[in-house]
N, C-alpha and C. Protein backbone atom coordinates (compact mmCIF):
# COMPACT_ATOMS: atom_id res chain seq x y z
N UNK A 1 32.53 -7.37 -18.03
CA UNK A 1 31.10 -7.49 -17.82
C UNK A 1 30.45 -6.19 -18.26
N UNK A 2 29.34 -6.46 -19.57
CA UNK A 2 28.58 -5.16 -19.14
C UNK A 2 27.36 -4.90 -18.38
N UNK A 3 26.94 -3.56 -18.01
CA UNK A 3 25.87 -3.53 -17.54
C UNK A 3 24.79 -2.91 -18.81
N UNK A 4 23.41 -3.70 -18.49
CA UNK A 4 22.30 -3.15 -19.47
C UNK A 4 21.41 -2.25 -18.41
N UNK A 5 21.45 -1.29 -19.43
CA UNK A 5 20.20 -0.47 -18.75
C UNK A 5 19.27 -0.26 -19.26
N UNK A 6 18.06 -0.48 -18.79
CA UNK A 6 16.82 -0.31 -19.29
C UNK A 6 15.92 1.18 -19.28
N UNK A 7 15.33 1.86 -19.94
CA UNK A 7 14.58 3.17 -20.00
C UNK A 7 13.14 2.88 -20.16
N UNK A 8 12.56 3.15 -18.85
CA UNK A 8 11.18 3.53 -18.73
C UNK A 8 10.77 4.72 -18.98
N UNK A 9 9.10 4.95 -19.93
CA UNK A 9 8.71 6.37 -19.92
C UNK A 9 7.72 6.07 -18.56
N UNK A 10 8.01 7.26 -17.81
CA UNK A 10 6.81 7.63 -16.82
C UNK A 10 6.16 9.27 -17.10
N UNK A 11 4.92 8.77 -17.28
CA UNK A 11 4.15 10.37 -17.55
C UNK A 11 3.64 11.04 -16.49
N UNK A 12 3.24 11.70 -16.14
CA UNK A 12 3.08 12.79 -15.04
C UNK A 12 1.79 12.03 -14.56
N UNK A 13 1.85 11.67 -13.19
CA UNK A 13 0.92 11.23 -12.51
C UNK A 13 0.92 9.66 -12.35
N UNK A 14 2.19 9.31 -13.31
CA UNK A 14 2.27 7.52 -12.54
C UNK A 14 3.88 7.29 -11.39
N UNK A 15 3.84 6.48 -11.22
CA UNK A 15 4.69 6.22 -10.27
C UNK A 15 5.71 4.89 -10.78
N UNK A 16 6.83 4.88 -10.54
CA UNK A 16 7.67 3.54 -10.84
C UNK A 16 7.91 2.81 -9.72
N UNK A 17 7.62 1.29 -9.61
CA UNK A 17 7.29 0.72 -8.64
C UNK A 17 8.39 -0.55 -9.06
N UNK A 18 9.88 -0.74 -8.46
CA UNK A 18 10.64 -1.43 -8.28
C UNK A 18 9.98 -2.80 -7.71
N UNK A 19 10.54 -3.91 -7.98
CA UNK A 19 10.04 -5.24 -7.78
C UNK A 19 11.24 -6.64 -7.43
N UNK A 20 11.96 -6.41 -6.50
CA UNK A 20 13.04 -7.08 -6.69
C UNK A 20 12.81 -8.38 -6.68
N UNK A 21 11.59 -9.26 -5.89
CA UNK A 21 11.47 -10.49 -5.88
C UNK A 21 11.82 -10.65 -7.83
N UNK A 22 10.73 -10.24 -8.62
CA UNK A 22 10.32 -10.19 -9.82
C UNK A 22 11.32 -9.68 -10.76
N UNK A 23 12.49 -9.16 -10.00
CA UNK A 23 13.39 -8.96 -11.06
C UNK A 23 12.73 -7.99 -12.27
N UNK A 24 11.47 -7.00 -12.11
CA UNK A 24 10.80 -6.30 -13.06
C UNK A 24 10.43 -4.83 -12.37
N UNK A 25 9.57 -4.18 -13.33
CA UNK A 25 9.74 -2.57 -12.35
C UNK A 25 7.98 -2.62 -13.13
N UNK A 26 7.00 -2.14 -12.46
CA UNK A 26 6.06 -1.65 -12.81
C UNK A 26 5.69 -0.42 -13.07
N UNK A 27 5.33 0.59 -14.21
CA UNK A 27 4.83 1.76 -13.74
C UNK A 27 3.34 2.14 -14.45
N UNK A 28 2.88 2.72 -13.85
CA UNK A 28 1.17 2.91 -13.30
C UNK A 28 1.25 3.96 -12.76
N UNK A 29 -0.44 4.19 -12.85
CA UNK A 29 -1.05 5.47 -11.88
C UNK A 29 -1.04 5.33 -10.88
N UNK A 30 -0.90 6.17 -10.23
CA UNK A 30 -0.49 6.95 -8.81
C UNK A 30 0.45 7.52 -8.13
N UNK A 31 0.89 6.94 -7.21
CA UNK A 31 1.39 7.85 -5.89
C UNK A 31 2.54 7.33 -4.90
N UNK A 32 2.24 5.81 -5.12
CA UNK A 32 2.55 4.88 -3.95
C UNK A 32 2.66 3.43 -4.44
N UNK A 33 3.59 2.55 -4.17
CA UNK A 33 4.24 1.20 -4.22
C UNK A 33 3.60 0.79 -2.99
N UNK A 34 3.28 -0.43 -3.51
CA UNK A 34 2.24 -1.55 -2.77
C UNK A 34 3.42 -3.18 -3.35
N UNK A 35 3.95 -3.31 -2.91
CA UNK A 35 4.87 -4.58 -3.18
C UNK A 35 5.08 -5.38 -4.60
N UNK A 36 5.34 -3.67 -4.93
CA UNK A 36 5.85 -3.41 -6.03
C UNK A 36 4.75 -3.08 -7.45
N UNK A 37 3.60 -3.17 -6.81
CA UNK A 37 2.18 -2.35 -7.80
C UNK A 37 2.09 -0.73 -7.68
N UNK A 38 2.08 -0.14 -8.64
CA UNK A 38 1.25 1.13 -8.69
C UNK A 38 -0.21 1.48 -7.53
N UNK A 39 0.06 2.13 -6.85
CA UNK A 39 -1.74 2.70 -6.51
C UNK A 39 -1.59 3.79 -6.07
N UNK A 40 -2.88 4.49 -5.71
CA UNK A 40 -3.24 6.27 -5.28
C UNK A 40 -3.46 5.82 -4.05
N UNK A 41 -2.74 6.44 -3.20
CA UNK A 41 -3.15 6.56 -1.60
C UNK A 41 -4.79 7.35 -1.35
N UNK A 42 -5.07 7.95 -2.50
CA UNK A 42 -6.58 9.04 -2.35
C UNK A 42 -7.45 8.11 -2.87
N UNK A 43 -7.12 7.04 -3.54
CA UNK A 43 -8.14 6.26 -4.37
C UNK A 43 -8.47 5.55 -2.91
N UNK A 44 -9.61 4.01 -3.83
CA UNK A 44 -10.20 3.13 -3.18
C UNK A 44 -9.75 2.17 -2.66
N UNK A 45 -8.12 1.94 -2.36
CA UNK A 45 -7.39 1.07 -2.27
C UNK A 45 -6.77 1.09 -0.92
N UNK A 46 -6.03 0.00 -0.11
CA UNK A 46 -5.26 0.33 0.76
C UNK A 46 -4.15 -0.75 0.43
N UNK A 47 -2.80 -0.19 0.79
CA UNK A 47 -2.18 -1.29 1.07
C UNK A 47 -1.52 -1.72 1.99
N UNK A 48 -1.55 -3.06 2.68
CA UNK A 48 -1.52 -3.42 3.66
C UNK A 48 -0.88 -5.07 4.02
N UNK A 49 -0.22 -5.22 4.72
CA UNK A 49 0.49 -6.31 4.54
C UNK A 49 1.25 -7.18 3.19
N UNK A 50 1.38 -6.02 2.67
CA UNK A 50 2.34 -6.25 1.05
C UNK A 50 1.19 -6.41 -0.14
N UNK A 51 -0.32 -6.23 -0.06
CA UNK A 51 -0.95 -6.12 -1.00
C UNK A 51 -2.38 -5.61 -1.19
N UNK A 52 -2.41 -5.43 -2.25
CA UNK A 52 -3.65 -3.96 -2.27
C UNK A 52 -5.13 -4.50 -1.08
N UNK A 53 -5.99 -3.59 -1.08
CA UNK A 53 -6.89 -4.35 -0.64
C UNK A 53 -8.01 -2.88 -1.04
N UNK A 54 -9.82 -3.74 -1.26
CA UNK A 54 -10.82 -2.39 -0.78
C UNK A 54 -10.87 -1.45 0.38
N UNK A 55 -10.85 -0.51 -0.09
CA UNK A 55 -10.89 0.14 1.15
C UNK A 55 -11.68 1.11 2.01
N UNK A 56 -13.32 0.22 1.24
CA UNK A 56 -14.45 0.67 2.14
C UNK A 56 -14.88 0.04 3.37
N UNK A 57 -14.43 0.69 4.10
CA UNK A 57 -15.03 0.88 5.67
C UNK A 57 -13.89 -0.19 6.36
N UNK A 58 -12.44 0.02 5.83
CA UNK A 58 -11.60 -0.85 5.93
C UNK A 58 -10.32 -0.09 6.24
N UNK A 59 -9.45 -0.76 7.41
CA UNK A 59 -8.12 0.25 7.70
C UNK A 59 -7.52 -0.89 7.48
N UNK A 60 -5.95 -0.63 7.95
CA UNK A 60 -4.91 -1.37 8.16
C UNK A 60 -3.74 -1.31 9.18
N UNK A 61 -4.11 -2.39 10.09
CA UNK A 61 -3.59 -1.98 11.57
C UNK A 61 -2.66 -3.36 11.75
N UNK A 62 -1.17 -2.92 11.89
CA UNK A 62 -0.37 -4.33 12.17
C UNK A 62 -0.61 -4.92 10.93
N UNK A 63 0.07 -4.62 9.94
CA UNK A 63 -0.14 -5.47 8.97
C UNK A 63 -1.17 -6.48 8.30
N UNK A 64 -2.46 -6.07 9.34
CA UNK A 64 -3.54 -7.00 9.26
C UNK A 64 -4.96 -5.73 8.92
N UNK A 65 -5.83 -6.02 7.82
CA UNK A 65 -6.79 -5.47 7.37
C UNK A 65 -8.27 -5.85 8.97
N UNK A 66 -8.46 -4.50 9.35
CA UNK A 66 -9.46 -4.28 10.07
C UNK A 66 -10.67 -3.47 9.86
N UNK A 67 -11.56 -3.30 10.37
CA UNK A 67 -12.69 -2.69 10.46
C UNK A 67 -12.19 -1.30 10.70
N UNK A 68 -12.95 0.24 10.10
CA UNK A 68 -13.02 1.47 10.60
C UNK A 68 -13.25 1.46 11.67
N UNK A 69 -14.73 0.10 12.15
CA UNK A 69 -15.30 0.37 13.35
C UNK A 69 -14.18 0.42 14.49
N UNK A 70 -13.01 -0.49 14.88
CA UNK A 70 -12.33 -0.60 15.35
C UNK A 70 -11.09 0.61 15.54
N UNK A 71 -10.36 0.69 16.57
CA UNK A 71 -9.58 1.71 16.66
C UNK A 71 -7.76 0.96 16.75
N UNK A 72 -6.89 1.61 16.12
CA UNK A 72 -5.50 0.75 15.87
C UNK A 72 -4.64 2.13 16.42
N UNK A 73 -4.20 1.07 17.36
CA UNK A 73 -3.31 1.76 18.38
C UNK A 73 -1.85 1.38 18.57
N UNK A 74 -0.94 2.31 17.33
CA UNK A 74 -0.04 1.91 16.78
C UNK A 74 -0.12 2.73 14.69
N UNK A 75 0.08 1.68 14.11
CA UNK A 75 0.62 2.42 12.77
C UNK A 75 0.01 0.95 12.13
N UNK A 76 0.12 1.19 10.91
CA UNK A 76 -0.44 -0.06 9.93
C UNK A 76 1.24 -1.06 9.69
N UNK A 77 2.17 -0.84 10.48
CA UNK A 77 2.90 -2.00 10.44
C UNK A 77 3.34 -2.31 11.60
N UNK A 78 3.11 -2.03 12.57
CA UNK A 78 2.88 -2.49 14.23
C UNK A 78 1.93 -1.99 15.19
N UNK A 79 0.93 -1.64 14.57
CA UNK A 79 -0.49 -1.50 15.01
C UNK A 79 -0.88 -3.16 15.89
N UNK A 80 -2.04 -2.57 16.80
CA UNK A 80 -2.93 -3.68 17.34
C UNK A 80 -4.32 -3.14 17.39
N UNK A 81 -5.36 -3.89 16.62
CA UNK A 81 -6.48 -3.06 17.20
C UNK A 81 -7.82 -3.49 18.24
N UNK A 82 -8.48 -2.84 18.39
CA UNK A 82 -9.32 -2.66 19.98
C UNK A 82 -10.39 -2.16 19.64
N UNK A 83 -11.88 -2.45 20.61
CA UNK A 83 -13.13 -2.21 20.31
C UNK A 83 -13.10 -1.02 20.85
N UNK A 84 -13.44 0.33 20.69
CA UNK A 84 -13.58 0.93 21.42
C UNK A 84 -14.49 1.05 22.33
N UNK A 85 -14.86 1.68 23.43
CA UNK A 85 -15.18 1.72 24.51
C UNK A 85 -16.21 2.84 24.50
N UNK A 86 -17.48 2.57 24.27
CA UNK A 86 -18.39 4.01 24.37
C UNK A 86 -18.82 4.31 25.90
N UNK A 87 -19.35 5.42 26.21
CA UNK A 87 -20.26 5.79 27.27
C UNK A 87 -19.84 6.12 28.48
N UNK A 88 -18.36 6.02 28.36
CA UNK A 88 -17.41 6.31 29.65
C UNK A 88 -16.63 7.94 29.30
């Protein structure tokens, strides 16, 4: 059996983004693998439950896209989030 290997160029400032469902490798600008896409964690993007999303006035708490307004108590993959509580 042989094995083939394949050669990607990556230039300074993209990222290689493995894809195993897809059997393919993406590479793109940025920083960070999003389920298996290129993106900038500093850009306008978030990713969150395995795929990109806007990320004005938008977090990601528990795998589920929430409001800034809201507070996530936990991490963006076992987060829960909650109204916060003013005036107390």
């Amino acid at each position: 059996m042989h094995k083939i290997f394949n050669y990607i160029l990556k230039l300074t400032g993209e990222v290689c983004c493995p894809n195993g469902e897809q059997n393919r490798v993406s590479v793109g600008i940025g920083d960070s693998c999003c389920h298996g896409m290129p993106y900038s964690r500093s850009g306008n993007q978030i990713c969150c439950g395995g795929s990109l999303h806007d990320s004005f006035n938008q977090q990601c708490c528990g795998g589920e896209v929430i409001s800034t307004d809201l507070v996530c108590c936990g991490d963006e993959e076992e987060g829960t989030a909650y109204r916060p509580l003013t005036g107390k």
